[in-house]
N, C-alpha and C. Protein backbone atom coordinates (compact mmCIF):
# COMPACT_ATOMS: atom_id res chain seq x y z
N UNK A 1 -96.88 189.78 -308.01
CA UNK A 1 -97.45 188.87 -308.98
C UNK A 1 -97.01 187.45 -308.64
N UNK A 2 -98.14 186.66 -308.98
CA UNK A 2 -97.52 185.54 -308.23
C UNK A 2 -96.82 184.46 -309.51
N UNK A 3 -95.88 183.30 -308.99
CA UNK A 3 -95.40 183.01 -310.06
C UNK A 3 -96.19 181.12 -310.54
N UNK A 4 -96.23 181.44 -311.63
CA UNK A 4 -97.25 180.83 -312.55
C UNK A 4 -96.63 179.50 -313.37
N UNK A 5 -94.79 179.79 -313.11
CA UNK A 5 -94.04 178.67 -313.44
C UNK A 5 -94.45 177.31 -313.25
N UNK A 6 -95.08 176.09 -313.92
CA UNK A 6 -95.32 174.60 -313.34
C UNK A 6 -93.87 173.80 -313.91
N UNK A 7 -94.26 172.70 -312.97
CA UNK A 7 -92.85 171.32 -313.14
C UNK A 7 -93.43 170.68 -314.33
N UNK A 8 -93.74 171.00 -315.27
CA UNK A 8 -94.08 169.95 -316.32
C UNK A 8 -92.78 169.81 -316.83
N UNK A 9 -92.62 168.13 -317.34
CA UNK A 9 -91.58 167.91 -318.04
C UNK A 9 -91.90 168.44 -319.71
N UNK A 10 -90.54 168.60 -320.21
CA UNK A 10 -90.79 169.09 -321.78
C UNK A 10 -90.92 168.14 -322.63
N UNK A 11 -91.96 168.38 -323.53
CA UNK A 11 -92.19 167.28 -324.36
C UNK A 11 -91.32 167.68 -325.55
N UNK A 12 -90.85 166.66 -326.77
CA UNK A 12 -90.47 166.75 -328.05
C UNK A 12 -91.92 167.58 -328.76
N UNK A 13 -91.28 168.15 -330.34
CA UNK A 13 -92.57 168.74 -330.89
C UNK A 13 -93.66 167.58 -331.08
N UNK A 14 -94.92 168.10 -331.54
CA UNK A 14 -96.41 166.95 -331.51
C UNK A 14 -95.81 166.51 -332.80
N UNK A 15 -95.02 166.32 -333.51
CA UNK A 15 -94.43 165.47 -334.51
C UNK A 15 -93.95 164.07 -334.11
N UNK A 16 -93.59 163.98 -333.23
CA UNK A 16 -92.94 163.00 -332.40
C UNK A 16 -93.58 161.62 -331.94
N UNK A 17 -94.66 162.35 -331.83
CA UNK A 17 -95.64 161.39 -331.24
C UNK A 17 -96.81 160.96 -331.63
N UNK A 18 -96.84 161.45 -333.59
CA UNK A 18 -97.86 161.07 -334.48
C UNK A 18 -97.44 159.85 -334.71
N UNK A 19 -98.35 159.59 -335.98
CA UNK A 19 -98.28 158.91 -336.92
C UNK A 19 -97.69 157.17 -336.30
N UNK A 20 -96.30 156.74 -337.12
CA UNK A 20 -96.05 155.71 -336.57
C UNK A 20 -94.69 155.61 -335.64
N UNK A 21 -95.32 156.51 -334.73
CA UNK A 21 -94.14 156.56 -333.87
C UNK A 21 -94.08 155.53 -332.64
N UNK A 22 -93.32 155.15 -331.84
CA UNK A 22 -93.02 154.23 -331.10
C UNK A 22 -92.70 155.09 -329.30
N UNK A 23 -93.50 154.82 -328.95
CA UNK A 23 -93.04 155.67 -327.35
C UNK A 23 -93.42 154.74 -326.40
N UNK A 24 -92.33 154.82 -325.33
CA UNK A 24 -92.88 154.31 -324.21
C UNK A 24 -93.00 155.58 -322.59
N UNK A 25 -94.47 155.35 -322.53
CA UNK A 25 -94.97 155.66 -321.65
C UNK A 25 -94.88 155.08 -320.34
N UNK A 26 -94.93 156.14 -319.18
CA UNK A 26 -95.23 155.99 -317.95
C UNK A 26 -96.10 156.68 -317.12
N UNK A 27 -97.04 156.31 -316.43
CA UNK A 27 -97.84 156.70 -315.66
C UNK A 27 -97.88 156.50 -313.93
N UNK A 28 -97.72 157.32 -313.15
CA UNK A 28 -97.37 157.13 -311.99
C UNK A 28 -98.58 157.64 -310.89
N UNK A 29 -98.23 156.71 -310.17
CA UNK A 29 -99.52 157.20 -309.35
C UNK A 29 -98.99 158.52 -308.67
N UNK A 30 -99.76 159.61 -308.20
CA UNK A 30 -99.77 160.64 -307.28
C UNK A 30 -98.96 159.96 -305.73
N UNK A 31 -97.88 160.70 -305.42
CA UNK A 31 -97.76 160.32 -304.25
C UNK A 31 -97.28 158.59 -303.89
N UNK A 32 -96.81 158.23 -305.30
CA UNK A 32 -96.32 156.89 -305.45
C UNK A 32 -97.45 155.97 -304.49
N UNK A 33 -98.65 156.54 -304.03
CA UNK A 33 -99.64 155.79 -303.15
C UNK A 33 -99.82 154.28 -304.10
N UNK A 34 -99.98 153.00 -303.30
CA UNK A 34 -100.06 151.86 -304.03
C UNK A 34 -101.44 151.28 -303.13
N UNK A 35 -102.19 149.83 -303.49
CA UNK A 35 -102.92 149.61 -302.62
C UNK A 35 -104.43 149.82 -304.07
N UNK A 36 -104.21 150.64 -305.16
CA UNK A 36 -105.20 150.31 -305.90
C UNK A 36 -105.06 149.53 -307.23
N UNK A 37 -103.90 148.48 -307.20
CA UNK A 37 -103.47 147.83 -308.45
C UNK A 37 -104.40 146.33 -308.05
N UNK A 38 -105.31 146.28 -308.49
CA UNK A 38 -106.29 144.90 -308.16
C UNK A 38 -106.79 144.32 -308.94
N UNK A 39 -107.17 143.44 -309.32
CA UNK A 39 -107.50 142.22 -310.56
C UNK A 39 -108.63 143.43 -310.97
N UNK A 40 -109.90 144.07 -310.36
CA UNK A 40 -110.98 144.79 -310.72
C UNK A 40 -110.38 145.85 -311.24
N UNK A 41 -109.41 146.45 -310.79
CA UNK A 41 -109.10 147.47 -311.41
C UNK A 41 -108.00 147.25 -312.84
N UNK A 42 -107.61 146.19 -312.73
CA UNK A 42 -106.34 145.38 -313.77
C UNK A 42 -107.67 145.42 -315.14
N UNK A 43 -108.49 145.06 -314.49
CA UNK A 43 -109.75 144.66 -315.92
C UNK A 43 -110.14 145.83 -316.64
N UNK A 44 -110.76 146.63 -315.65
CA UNK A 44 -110.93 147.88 -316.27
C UNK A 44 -110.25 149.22 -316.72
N UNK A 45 -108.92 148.64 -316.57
CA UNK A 45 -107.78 149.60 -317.08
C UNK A 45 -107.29 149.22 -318.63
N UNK A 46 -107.52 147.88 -318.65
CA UNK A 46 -107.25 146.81 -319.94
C UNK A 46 -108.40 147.32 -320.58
N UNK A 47 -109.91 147.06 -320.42
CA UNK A 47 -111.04 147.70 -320.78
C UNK A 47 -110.71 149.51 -321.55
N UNK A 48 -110.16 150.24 -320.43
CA UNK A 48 -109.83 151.46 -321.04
C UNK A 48 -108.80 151.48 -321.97
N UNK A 49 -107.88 151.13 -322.19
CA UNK A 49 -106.56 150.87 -322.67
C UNK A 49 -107.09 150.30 -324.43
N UNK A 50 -107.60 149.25 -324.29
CA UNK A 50 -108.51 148.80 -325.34
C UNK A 50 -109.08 149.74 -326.48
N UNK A 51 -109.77 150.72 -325.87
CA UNK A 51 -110.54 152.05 -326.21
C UNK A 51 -109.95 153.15 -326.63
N UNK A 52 -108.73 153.24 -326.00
CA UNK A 52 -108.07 153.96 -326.13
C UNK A 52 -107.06 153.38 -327.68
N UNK A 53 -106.22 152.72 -327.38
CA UNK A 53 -106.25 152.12 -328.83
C UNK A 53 -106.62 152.40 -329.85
N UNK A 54 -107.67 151.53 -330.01
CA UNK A 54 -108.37 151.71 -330.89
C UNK A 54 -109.27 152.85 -331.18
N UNK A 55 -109.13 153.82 -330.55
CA UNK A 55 -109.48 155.22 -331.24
C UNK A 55 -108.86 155.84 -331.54
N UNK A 56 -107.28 155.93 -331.51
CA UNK A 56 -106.48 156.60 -332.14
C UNK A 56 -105.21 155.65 -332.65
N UNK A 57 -105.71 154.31 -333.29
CA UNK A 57 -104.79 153.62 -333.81
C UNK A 57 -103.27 153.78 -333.39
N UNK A 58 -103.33 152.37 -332.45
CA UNK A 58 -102.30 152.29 -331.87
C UNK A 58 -102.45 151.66 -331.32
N UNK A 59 -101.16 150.29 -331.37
CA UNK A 59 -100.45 148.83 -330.80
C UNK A 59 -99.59 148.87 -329.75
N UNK A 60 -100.12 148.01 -328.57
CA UNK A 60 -99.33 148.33 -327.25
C UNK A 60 -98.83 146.70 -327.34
N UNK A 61 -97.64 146.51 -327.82
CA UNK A 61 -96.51 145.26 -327.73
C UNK A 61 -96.70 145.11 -326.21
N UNK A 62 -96.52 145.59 -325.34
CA UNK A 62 -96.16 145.48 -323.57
C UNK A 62 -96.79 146.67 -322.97
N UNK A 63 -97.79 146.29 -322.42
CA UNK A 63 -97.82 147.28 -320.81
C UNK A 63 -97.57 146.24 -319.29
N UNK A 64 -96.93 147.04 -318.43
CA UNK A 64 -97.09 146.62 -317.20
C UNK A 64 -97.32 147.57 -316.27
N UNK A 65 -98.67 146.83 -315.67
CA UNK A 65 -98.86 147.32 -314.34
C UNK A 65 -98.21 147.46 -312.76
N UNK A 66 -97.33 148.13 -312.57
CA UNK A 66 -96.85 148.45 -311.26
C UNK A 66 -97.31 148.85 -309.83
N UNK A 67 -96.99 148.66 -309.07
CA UNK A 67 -97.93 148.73 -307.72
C UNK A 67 -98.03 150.08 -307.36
N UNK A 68 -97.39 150.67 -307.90
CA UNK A 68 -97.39 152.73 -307.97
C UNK A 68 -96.69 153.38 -309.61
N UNK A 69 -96.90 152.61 -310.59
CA UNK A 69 -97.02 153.09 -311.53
C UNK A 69 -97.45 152.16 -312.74
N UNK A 70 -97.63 152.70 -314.06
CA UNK A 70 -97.54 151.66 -315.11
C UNK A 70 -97.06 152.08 -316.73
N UNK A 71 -96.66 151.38 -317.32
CA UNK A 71 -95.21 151.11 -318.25
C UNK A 71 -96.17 150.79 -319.41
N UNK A 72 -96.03 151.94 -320.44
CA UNK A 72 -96.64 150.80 -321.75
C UNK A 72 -95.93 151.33 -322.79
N UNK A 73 -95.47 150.30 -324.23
CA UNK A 73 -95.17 150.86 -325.04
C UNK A 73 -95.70 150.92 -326.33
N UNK A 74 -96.09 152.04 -326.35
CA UNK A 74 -97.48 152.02 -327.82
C UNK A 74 -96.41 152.98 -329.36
N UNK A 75 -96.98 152.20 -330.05
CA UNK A 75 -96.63 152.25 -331.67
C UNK A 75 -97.97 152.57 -332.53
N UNK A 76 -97.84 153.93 -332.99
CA UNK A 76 -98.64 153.96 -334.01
C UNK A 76 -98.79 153.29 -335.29
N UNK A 77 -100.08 153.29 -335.61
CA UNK A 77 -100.80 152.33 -336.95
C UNK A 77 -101.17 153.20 -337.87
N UNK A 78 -100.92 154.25 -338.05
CA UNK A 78 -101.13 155.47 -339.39
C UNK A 78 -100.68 157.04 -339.32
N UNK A 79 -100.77 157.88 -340.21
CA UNK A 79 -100.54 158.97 -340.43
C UNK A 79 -101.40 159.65 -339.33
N UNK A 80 -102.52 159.21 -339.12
CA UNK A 80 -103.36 159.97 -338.15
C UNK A 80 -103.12 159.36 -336.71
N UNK A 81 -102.72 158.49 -336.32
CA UNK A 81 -102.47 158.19 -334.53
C UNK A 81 -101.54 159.38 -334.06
N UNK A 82 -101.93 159.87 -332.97
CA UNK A 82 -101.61 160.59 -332.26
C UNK A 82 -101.71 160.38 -330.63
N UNK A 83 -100.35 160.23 -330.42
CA UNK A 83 -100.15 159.72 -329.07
C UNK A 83 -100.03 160.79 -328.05
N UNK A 84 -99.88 162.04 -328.45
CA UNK A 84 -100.39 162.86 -327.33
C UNK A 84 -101.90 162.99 -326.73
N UNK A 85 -102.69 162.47 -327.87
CA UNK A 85 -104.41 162.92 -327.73
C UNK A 85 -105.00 161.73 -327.08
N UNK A 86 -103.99 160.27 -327.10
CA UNK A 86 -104.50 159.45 -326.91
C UNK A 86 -104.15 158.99 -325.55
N UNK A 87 -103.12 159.36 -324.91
CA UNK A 87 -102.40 160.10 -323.59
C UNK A 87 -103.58 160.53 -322.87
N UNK A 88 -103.65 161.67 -323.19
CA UNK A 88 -104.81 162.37 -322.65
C UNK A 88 -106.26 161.95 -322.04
N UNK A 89 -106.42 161.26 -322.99
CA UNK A 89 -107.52 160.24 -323.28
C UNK A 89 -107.60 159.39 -322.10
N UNK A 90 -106.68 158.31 -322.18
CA UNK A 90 -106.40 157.31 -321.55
C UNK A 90 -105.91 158.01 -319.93
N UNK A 91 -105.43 158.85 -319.56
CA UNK A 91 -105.34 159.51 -318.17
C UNK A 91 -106.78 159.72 -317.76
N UNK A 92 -107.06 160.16 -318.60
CA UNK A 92 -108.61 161.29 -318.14
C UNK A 92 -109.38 160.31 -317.16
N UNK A 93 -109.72 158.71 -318.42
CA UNK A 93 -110.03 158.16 -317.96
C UNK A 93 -110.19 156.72 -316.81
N UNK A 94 -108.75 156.90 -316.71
CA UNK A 94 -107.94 156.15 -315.62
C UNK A 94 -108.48 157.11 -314.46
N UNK A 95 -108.64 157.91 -314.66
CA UNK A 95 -108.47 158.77 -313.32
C UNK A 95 -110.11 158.54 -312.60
N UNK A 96 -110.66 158.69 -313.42
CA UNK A 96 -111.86 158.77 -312.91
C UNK A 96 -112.29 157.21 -312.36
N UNK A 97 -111.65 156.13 -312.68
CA UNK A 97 -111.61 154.83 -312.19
C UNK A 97 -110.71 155.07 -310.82
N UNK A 98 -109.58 155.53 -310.88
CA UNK A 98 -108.61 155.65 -309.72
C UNK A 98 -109.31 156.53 -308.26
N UNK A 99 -109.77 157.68 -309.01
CA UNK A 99 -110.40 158.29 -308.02
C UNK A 99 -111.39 157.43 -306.70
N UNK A 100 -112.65 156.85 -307.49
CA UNK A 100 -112.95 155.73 -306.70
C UNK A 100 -112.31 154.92 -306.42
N UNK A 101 -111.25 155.05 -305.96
CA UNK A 101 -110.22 154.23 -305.05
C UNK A 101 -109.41 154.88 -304.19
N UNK A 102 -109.56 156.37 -304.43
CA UNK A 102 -108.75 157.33 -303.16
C UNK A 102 -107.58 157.72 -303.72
N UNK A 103 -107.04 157.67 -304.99
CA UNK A 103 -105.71 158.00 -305.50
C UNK A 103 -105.95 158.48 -307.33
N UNK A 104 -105.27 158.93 -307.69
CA UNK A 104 -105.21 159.91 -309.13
C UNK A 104 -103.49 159.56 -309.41
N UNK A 105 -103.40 160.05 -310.51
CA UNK A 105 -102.21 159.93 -311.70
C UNK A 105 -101.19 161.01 -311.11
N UNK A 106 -99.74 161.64 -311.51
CA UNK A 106 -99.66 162.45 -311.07
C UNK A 106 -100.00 163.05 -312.21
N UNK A 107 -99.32 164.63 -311.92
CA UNK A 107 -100.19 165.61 -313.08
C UNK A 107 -99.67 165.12 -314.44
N UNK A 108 -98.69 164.62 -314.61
CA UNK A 108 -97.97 164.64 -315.95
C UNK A 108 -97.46 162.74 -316.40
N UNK A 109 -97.75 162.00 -317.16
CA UNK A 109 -97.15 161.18 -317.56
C UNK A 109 -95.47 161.51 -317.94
N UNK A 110 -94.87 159.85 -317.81
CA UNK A 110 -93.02 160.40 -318.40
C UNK A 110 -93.18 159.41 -319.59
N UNK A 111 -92.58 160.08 -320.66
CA UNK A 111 -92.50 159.20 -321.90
C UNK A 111 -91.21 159.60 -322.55
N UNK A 112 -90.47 158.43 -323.11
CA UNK A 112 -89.16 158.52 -323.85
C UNK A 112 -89.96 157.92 -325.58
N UNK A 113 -89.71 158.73 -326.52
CA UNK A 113 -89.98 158.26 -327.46
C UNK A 113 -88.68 157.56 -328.36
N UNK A 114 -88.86 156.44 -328.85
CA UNK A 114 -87.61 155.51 -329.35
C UNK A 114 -86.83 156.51 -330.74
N UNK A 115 -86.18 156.43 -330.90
CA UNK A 115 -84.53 156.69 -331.39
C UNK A 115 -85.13 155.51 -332.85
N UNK A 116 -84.62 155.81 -333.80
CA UNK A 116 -84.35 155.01 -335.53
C UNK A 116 -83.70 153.86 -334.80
N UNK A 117 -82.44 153.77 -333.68
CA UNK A 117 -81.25 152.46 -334.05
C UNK A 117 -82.17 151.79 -332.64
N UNK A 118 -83.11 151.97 -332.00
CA UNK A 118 -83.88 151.41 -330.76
C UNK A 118 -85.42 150.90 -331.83
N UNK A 119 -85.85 151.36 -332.87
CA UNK A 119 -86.64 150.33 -333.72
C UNK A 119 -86.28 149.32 -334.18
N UNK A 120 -85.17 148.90 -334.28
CA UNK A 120 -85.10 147.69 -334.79
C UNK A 120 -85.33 146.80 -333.96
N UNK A 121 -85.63 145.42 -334.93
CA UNK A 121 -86.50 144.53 -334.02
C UNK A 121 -85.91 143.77 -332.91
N UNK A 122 -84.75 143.84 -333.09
CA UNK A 122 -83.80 143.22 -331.71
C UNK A 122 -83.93 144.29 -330.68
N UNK A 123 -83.25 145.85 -331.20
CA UNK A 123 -83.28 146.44 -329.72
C UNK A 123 -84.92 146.87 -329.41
N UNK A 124 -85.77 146.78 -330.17
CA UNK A 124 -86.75 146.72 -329.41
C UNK A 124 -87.54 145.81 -328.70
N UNK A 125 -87.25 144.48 -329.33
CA UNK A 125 -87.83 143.43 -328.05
C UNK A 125 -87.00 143.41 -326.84
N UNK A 126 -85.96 143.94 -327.07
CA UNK A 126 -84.92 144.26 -325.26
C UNK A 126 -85.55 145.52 -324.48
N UNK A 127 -85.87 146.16 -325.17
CA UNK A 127 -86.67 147.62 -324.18
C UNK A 127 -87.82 146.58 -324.07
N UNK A 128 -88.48 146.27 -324.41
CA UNK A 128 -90.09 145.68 -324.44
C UNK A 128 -89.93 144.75 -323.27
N UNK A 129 -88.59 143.83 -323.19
CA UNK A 129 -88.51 142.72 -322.26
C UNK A 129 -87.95 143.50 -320.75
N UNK A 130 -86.98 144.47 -320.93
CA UNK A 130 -86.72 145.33 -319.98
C UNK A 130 -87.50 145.98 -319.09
N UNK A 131 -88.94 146.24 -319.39
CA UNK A 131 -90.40 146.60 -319.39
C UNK A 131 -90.91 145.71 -318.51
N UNK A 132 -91.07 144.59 -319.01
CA UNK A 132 -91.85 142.99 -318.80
C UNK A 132 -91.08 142.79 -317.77
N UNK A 133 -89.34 143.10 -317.35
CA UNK A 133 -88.79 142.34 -315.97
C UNK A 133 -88.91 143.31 -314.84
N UNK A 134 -89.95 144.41 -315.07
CA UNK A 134 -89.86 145.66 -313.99
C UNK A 134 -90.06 144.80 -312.87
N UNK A 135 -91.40 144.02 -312.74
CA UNK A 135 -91.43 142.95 -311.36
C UNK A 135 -90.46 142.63 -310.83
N UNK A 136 -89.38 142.06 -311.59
CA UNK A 136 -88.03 140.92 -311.33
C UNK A 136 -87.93 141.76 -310.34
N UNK A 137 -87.33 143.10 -311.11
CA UNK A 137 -86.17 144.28 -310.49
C UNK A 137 -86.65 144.65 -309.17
N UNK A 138 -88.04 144.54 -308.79
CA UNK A 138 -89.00 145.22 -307.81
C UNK A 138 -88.96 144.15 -306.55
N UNK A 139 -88.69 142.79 -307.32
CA UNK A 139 -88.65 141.61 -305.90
C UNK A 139 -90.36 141.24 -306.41
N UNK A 140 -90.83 141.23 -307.22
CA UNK A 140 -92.45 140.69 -306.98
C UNK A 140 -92.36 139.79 -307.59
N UNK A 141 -91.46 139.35 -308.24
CA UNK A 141 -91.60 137.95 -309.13
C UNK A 141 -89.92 137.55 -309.12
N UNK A 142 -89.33 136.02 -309.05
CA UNK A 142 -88.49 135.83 -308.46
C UNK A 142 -87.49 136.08 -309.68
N UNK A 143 -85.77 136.27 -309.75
CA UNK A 143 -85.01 136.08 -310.77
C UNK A 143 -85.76 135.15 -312.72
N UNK A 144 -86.04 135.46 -313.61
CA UNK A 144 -86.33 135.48 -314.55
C UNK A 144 -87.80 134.65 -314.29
N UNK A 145 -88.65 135.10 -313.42
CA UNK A 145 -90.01 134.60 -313.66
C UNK A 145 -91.40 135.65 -313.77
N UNK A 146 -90.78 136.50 -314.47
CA UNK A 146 -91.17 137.98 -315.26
C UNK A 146 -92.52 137.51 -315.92
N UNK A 147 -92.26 136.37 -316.43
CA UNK A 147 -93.44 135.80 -317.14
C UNK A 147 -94.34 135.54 -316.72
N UNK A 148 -94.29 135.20 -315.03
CA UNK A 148 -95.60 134.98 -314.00
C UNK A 148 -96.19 136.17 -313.70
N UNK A 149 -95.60 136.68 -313.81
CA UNK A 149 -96.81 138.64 -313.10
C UNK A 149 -97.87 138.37 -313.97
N UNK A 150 -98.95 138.88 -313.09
CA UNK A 150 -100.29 138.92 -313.82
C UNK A 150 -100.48 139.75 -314.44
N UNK A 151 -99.90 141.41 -313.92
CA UNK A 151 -100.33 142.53 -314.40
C UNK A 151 -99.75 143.02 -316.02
N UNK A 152 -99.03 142.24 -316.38
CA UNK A 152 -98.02 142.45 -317.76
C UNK A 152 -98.62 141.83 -318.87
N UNK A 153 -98.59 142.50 -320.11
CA UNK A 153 -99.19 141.75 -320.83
C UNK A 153 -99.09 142.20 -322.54
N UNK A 154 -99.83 142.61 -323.24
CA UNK A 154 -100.12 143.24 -324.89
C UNK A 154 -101.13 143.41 -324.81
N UNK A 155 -101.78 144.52 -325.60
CA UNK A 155 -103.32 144.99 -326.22
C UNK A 155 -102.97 144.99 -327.67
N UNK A 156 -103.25 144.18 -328.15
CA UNK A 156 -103.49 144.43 -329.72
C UNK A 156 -105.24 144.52 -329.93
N UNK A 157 -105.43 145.89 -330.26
CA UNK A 157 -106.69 145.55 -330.61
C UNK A 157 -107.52 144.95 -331.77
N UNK A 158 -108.81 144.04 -331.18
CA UNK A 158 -109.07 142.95 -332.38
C UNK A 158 -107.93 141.30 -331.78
N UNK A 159 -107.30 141.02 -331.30
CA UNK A 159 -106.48 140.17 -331.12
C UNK A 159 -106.33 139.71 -329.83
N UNK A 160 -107.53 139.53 -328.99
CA UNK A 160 -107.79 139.25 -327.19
C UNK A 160 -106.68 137.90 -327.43
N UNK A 161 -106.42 136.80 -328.39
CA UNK A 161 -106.11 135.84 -328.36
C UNK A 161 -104.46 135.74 -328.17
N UNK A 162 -103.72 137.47 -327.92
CA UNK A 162 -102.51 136.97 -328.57
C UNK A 162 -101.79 137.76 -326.96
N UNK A 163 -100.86 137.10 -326.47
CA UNK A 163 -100.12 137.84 -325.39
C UNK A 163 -98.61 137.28 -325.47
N UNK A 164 -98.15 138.30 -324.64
CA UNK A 164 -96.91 138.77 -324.83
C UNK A 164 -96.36 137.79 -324.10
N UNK A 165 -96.46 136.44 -323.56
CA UNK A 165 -95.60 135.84 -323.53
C UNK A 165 -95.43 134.28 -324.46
N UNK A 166 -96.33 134.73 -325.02
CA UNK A 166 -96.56 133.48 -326.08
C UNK A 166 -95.63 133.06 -326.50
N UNK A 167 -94.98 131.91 -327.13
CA UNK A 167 -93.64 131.74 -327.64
C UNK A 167 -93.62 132.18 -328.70
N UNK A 168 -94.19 132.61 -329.78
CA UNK A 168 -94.07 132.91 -330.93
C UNK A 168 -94.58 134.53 -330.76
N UNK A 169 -94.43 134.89 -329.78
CA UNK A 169 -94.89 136.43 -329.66
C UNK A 169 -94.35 137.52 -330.78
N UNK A 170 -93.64 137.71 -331.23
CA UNK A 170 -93.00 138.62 -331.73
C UNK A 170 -92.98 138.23 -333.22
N UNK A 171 -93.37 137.58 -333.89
CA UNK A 171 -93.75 137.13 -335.05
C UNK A 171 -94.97 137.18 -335.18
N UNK A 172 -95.60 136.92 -334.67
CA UNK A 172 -97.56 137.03 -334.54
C UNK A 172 -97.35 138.62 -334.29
N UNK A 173 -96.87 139.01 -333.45
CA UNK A 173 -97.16 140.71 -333.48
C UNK A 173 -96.80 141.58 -334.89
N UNK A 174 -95.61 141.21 -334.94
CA UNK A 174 -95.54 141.76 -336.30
C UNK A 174 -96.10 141.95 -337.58
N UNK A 175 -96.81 140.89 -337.37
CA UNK A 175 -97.65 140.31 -338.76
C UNK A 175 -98.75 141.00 -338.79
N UNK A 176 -99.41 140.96 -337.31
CA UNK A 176 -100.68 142.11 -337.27
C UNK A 176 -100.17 143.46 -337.30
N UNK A 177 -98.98 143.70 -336.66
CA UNK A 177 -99.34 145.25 -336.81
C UNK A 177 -98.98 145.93 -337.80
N UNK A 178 -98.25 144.94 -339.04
CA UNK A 178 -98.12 145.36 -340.34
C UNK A 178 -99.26 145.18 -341.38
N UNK A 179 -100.14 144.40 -340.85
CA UNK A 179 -101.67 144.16 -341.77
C UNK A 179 -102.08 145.35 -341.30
N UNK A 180 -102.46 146.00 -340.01
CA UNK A 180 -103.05 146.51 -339.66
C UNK A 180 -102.81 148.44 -339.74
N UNK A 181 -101.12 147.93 -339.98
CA UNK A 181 -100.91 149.23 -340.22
C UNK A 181 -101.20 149.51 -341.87
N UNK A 182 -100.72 148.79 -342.45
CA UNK A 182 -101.03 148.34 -344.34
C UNK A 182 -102.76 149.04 -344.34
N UNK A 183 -103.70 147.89 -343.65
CA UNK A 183 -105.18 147.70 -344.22
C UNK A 183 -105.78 149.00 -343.16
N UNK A 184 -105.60 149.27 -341.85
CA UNK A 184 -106.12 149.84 -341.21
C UNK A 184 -106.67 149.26 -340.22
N UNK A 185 -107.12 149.60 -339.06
CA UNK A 185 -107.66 149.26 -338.21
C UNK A 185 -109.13 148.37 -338.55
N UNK A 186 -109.80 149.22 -338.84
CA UNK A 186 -110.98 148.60 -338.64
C UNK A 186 -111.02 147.72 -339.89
N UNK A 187 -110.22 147.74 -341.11
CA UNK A 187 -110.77 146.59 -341.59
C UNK A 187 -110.22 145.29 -341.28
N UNK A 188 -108.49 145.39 -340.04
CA UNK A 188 -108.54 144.36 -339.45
C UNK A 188 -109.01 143.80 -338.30
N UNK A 189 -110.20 144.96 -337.89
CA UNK A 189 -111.22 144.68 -336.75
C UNK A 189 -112.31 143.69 -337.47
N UNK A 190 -112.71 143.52 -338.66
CA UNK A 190 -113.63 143.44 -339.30
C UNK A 190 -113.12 141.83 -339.68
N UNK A 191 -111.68 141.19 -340.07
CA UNK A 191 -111.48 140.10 -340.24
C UNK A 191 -111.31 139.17 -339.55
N UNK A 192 -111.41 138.06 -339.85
CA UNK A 192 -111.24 136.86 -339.16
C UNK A 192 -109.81 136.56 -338.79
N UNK A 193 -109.02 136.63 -339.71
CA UNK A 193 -107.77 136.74 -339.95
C UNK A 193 -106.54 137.58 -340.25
N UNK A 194 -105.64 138.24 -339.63
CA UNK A 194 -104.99 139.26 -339.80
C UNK A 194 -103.96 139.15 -340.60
């Protein structure tokens, strides 16, 4: 009989990763292959990412794109977000963009979901910024100019206007993703003002 054992890493129960939970995700390319991280593909990953979001309510403070992987950290906006389904989602359709480029995901995303004393708002803008200096660490952007990578950024959906290096970043985020978690998505898709 042959053996049927796979390397998947173990996930926490699907409790973990409802509602308004806080995880940061990683996605790695197959074979650490690099060579498909490109402004065309930067667009239409943001495009997917977007979609993804906003169909299963949920605020990405920071993703960054890596030259063989990418980093995001998404926070649910209600009782119903579910970040395993939205995982799923968002691979499926990365892949089928990646593919036309000669490379795929590996089989499994890595995700650490945050800890009660890692929500608070200090230690979480340090994971978030820890995130944002992956370039530094990599040599692609020089000692603290983290802020120049192109590929790094926020999806708030409804909010194209607001990025993560804004100076007032983290006060503007908050504000929406507590309207938004309060009112809901779409009726702060629907306002002018959040």
């Amino acid at each position: 009989m042959a053996n049927s054992q796979h390397n998947y890493l173990r996930r926490l129960p699907r409790a973990n990763y409802q509602g308004e939970a806080y995880v940061h995700w990683i996605m790695t390319i197959d074979d650490r292959k690099t060579g498909w991280l490109t402004p065309q593909f930067y667009y239409k990953f943001r495009e997917l990412l977007t979609h993804t979001l906003f169909r299963y309510a949920i605020n990405c403070p920071i993703y960054c794109c890596m030259p063989d992987h990418i980093h995001m950290m998404w926070l649910g906006l209600s009782s119903q977000s579910d970040q395993l389904n939205a995982m799923k989602f968002l691979r499926r359709q990365t892949n089928i963009v990646l593919q036309k480029l000669n490379c795929v995901l590996q089989s499994q995303g890595y995700d650490n979901v945050l800890r009660e004393d890692e929500r608070s708002d200090s230690a979480f803008a340090q994971i978030c910024e820890y995130i944002a200096r992956n370039p530094e660490r990599d040599g692609l952007v020089a000692v603290d100019e983290f802020r120049l990578y192109k590929f790094t950024d926020c999806l708030i959906p409804g909010a194209p206007e607001v990025h993560f290096n804004d100076d007032q970043f983290w006060t503007i985020f908050w504000r929406i993703h507590s309207a938004m978690a309060k009112n809901g998505v779409l009726k702060m898709a629907h306002s002018s003002e959040p």
